[in-house]
N, C-alpha and C. Protein backbone atom coordinates (compact mmCIF):
# COMPACT_ATOMS: atom_id res chain seq x y z
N UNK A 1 -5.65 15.37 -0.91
CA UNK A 1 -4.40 15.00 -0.29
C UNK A 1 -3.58 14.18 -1.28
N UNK A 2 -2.29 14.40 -1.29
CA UNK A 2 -1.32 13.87 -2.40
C UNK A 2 -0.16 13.32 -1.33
N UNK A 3 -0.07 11.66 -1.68
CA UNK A 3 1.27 11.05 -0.94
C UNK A 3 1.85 10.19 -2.04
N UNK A 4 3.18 10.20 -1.83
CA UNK A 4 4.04 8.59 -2.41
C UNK A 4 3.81 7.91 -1.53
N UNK A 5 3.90 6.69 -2.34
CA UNK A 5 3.97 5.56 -1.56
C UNK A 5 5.01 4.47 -2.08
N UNK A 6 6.08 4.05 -1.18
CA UNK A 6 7.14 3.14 -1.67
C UNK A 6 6.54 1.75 -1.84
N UNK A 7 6.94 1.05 -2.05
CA UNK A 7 6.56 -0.08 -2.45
C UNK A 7 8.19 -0.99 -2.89
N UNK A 8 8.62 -2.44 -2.61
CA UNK A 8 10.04 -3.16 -2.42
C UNK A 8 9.75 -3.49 -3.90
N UNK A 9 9.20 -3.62 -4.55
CA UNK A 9 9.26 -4.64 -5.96
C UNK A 9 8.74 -3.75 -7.06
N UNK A 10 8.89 -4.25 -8.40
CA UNK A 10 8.60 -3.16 -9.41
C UNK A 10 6.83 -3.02 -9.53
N UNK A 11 5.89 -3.87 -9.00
CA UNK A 11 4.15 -4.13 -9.03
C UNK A 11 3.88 -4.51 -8.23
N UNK A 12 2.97 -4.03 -7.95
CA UNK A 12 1.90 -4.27 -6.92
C UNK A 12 0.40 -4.19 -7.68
N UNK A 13 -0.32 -5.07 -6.87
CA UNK A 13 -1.80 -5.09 -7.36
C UNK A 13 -2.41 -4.31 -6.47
N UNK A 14 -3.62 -3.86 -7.11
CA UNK A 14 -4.27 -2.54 -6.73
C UNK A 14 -4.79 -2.86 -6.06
N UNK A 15 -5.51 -4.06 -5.48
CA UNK A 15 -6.06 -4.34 -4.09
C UNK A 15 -5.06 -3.73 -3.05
N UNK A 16 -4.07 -4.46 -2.80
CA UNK A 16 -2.98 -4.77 -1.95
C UNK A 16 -2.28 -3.16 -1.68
N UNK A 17 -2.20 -2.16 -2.77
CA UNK A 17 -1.86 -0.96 -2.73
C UNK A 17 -2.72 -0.26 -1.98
N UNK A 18 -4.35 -0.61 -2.45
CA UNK A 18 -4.83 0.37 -1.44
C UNK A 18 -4.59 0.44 -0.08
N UNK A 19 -4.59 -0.75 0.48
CA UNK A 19 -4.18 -1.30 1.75
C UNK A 19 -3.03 -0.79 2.48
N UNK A 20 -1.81 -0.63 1.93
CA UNK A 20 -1.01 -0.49 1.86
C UNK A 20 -0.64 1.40 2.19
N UNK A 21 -1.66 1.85 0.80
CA UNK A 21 -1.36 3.37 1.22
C UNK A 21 -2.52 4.02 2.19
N UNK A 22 -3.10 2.79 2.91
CA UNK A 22 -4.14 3.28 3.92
C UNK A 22 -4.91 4.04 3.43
N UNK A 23 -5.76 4.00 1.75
CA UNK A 23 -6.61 4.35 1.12
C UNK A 23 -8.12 3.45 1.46
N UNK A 24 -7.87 2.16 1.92
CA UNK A 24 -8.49 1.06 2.26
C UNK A 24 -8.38 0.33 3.30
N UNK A 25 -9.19 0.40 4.25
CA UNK A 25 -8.79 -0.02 5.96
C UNK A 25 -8.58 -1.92 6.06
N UNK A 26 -9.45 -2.59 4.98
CA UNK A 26 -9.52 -3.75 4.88
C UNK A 26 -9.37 -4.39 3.60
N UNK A 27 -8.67 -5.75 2.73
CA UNK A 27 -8.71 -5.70 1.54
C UNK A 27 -10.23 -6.07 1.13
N UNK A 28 -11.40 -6.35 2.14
CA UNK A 28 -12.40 -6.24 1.88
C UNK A 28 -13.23 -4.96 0.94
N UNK A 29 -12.54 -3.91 2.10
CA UNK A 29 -13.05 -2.64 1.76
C UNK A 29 -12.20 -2.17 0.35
N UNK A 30 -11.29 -2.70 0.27
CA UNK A 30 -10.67 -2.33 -1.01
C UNK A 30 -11.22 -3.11 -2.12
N UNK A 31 -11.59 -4.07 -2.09
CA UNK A 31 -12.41 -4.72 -3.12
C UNK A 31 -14.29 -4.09 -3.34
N UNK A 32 -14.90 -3.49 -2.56
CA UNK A 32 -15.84 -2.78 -2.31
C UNK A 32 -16.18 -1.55 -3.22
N UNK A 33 -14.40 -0.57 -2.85
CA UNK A 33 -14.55 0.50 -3.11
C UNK A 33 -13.88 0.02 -5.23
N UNK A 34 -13.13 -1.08 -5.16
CA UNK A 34 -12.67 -1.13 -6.65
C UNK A 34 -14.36 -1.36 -7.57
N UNK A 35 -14.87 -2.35 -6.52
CA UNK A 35 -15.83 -3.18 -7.76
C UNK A 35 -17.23 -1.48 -7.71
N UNK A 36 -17.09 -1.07 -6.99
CA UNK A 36 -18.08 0.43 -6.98
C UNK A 36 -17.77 1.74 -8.27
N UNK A 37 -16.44 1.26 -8.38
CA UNK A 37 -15.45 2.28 -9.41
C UNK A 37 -15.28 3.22 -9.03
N UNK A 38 -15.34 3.50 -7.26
CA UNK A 38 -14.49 4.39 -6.46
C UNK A 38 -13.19 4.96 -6.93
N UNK A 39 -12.46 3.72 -7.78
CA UNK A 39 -10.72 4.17 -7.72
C UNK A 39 -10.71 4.08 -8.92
N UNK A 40 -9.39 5.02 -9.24
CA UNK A 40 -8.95 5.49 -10.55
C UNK A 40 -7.47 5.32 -10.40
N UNK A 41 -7.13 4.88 -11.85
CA UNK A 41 -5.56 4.98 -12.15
C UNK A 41 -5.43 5.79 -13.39
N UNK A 42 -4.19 6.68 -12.88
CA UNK A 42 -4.18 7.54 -13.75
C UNK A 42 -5.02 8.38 -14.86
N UNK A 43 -6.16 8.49 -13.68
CA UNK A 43 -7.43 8.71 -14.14
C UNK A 43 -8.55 8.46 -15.11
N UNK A 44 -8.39 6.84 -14.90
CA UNK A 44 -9.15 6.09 -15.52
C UNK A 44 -9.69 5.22 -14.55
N UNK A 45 -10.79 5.14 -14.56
CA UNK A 45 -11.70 4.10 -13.28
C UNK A 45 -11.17 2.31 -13.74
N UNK A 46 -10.70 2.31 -12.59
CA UNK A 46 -10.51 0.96 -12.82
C UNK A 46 -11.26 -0.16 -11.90
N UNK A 47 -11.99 -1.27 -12.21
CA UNK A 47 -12.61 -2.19 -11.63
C UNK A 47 -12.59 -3.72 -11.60
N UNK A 48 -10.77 -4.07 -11.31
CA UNK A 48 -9.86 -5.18 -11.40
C UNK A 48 -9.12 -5.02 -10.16
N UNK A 49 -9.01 -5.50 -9.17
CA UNK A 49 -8.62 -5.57 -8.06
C UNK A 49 -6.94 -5.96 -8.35
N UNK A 50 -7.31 -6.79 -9.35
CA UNK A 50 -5.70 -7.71 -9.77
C UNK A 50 -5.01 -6.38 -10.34
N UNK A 51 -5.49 -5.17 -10.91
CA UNK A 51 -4.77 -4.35 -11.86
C UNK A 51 -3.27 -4.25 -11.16
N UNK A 52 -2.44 -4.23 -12.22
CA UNK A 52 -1.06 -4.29 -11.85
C UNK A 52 -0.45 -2.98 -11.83
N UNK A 53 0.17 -2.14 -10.40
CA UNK A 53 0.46 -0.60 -10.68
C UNK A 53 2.02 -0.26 -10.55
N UNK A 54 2.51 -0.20 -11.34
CA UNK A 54 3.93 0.18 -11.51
C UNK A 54 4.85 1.09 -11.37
N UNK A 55 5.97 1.76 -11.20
CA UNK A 55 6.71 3.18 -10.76
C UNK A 55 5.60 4.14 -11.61
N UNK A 56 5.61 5.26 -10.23
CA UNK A 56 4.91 6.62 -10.80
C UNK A 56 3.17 6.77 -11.14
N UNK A 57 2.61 5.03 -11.54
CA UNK A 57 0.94 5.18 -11.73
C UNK A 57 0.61 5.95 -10.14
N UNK A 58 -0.77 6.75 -10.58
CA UNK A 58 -1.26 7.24 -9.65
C UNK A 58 -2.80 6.81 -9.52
N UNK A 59 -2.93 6.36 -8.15
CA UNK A 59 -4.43 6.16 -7.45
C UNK A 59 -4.80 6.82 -6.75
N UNK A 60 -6.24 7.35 -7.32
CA UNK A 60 -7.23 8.18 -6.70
C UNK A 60 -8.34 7.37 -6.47
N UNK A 61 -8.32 7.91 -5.03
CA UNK A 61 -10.11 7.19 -3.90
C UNK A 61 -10.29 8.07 -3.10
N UNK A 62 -11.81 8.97 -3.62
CA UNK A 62 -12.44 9.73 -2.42
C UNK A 62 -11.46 11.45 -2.39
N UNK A 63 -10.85 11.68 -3.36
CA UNK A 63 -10.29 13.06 -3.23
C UNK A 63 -8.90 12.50 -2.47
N UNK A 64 -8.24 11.31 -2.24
CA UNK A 64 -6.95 11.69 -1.65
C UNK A 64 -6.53 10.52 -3.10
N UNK A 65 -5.08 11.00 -2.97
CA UNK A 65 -4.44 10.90 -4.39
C UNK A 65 -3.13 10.38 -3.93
N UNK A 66 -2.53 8.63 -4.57
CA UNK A 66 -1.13 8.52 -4.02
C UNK A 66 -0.38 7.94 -5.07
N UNK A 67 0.69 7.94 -5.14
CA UNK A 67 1.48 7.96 -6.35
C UNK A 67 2.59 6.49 -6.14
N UNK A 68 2.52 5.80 -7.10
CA UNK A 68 3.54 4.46 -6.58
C UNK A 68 4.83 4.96 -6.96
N UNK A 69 5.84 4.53 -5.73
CA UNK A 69 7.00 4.79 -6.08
C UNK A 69 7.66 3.74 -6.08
N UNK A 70 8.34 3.15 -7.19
CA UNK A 70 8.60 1.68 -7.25
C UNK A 70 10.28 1.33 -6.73
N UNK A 71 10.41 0.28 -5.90
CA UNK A 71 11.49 -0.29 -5.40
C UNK A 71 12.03 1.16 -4.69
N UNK A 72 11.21 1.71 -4.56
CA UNK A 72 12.15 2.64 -3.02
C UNK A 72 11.48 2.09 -1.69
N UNK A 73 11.19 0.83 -1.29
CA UNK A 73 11.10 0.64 -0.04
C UNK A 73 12.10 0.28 0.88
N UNK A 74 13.18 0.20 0.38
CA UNK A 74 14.11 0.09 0.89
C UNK A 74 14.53 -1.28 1.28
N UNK A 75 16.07 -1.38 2.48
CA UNK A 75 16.20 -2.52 2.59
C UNK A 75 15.64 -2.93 3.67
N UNK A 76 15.17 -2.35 4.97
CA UNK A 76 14.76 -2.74 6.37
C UNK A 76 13.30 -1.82 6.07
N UNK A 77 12.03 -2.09 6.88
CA UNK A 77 10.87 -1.72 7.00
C UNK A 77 10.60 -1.64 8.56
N UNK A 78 10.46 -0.99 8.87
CA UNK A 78 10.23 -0.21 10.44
C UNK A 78 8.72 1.04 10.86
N UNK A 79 8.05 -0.44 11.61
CA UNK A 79 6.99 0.45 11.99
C UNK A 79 7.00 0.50 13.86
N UNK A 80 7.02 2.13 13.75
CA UNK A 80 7.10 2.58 14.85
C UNK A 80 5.68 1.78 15.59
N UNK A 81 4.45 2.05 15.06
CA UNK A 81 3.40 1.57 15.61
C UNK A 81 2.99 0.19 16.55
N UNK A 82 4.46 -0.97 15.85
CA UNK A 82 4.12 -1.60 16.55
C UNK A 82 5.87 -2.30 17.04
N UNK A 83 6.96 -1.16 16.48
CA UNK A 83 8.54 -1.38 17.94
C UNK A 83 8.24 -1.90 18.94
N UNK A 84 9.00 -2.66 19.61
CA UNK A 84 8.58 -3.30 20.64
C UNK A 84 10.39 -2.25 22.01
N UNK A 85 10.34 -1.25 22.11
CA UNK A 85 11.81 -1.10 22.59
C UNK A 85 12.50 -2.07 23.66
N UNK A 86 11.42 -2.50 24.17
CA UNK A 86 11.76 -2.99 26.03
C UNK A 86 12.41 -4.82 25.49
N UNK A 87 12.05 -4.88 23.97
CA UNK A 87 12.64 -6.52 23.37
C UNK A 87 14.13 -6.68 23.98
N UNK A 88 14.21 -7.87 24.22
CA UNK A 88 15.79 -8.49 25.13
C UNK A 88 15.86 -9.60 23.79
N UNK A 89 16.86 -9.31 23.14
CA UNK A 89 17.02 -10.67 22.06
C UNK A 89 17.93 -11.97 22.59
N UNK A 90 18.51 -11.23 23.65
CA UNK A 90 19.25 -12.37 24.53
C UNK A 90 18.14 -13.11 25.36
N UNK A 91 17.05 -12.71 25.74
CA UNK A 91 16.46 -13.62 26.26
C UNK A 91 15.78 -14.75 25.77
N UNK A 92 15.48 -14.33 24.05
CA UNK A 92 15.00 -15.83 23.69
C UNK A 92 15.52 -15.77 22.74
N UNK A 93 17.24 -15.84 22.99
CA UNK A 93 18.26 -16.61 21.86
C UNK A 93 18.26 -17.62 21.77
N UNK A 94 17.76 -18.60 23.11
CA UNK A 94 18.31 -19.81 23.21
C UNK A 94 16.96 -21.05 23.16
N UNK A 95 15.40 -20.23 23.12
CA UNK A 95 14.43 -20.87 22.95
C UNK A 95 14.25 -22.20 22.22
């Protein structure tokens, strides 16, 4: 499986990426699968959690494959998963 993944700033550390591209359910498990040499950048095993990944590096874990795409995250971040629609902002304007 092959995805981009945006990312707001020009680096990200490879812990935090895995996390991020839901390669790694926990940064536990992302430190697990780095220090095992599970993951590769640009197909080189890397085993630095801190590694710094920049526009276009690509990480591979386990056969799925995601590609950083740097400063396209845009200006607003919106997860449907956890919208709240039924929110009243008038009701605790005045809290």
């Amino acid at each position: 499986m092959l995805m981009d993944v945006d990312i707001s700033s020009d680096s990200i550390k490879l812990g935090q990426f895995l996390k991020l591209a839901n390669l790694a359910e926990s940064g536990g498990q992302a430190k697990e699968l780095i220090a095992s040499g599970e993951v590769a950048v640009n197909g080189e095993v890397v085993t630095s959690r801190g590694h710094s990944l920049g526009d276009a590096d690509v990480v591979s874990v386990a056969g799925t494959t995601a590609t950083v795409i740097a400063g396209g995250g845009g200006d607003d971040y919106f997860d449907e998963r956890t919208a709240n629609d039924d929110f009243d902002p008038e009701k605790w304007r005045n809290l």
